[in-house]
Protein backbone atom coordinates (compact mmCIF):
# COMPACT_ATOMS: atom_id res chain seq x y z
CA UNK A 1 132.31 -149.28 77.12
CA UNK A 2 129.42 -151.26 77.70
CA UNK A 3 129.32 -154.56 80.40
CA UNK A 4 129.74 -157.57 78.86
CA UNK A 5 130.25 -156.06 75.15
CA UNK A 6 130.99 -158.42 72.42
CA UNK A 7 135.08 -158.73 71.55
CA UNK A 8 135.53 -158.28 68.14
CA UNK A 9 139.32 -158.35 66.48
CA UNK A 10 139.22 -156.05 63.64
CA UNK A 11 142.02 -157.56 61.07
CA UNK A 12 142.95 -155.32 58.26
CA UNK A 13 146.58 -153.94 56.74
CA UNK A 14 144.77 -150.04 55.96
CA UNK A 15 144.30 -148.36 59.14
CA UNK A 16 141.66 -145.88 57.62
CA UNK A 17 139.94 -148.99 57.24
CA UNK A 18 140.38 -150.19 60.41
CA UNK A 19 139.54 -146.87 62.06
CA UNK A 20 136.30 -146.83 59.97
CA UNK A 21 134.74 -150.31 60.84
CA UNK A 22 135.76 -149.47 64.29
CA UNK A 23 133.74 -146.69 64.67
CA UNK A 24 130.83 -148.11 63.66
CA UNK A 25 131.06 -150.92 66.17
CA UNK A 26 131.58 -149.34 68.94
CA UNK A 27 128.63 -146.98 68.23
CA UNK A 28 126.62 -150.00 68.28
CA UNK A 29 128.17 -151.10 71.77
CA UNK A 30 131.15 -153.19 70.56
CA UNK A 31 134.73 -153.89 71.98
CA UNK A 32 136.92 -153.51 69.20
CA UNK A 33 140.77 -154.61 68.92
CA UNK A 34 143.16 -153.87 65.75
CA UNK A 35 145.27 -155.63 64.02
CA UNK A 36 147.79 -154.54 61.39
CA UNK A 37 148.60 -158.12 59.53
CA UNK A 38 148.20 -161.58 60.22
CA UNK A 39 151.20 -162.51 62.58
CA UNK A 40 149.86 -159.88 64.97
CA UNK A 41 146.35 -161.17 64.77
CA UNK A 42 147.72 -164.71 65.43
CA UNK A 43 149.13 -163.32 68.35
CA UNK A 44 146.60 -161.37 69.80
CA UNK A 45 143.88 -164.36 69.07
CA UNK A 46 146.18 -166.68 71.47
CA UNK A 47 146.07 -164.07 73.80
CA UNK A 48 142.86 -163.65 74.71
CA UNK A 49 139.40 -165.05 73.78
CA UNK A 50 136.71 -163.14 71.01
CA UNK A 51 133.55 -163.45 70.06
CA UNK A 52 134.43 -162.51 66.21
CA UNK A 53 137.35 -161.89 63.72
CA UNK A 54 136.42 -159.51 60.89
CA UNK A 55 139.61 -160.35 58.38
CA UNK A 56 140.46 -158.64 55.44
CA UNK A 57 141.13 -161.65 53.40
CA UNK A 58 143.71 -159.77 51.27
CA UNK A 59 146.03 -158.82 53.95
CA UNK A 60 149.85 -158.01 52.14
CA UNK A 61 151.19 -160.65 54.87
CA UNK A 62 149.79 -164.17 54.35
CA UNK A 63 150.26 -165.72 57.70
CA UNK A 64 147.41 -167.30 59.10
């Protein structure tokens, strides 16, 4: 991991997906977390502080 990486949340039901974009981001030097559905994502955002949220807008679970 790089010092003082950007924190991305990764937001996405499909983990191959998920697994995908991540990859690609952390090539470029990103710090990458996952999250399975909305609720989760709601919790991990109040959690801790990140620079973006890439959402898959049609997520199966509506929450946010």
């Amino acid at each position: 991991m790089i010092d003082n990486a950007y924190q991305l949340l990764l937001v996405d039901d499909e983990v191959k997906v998920l697994d995908m974009i991540d990859n690609y981001l952390k090539q470029e030097g990103f710090d990458t977390t996952w999250a399975g559905n909305g609720n989760e994502a709601l919790e991990l955002f109040r959690m801790q502080s990140f620079d973006l949220v890439v959402l898959d807008l049609m997520l199966s679970e509506h929450t946010y």
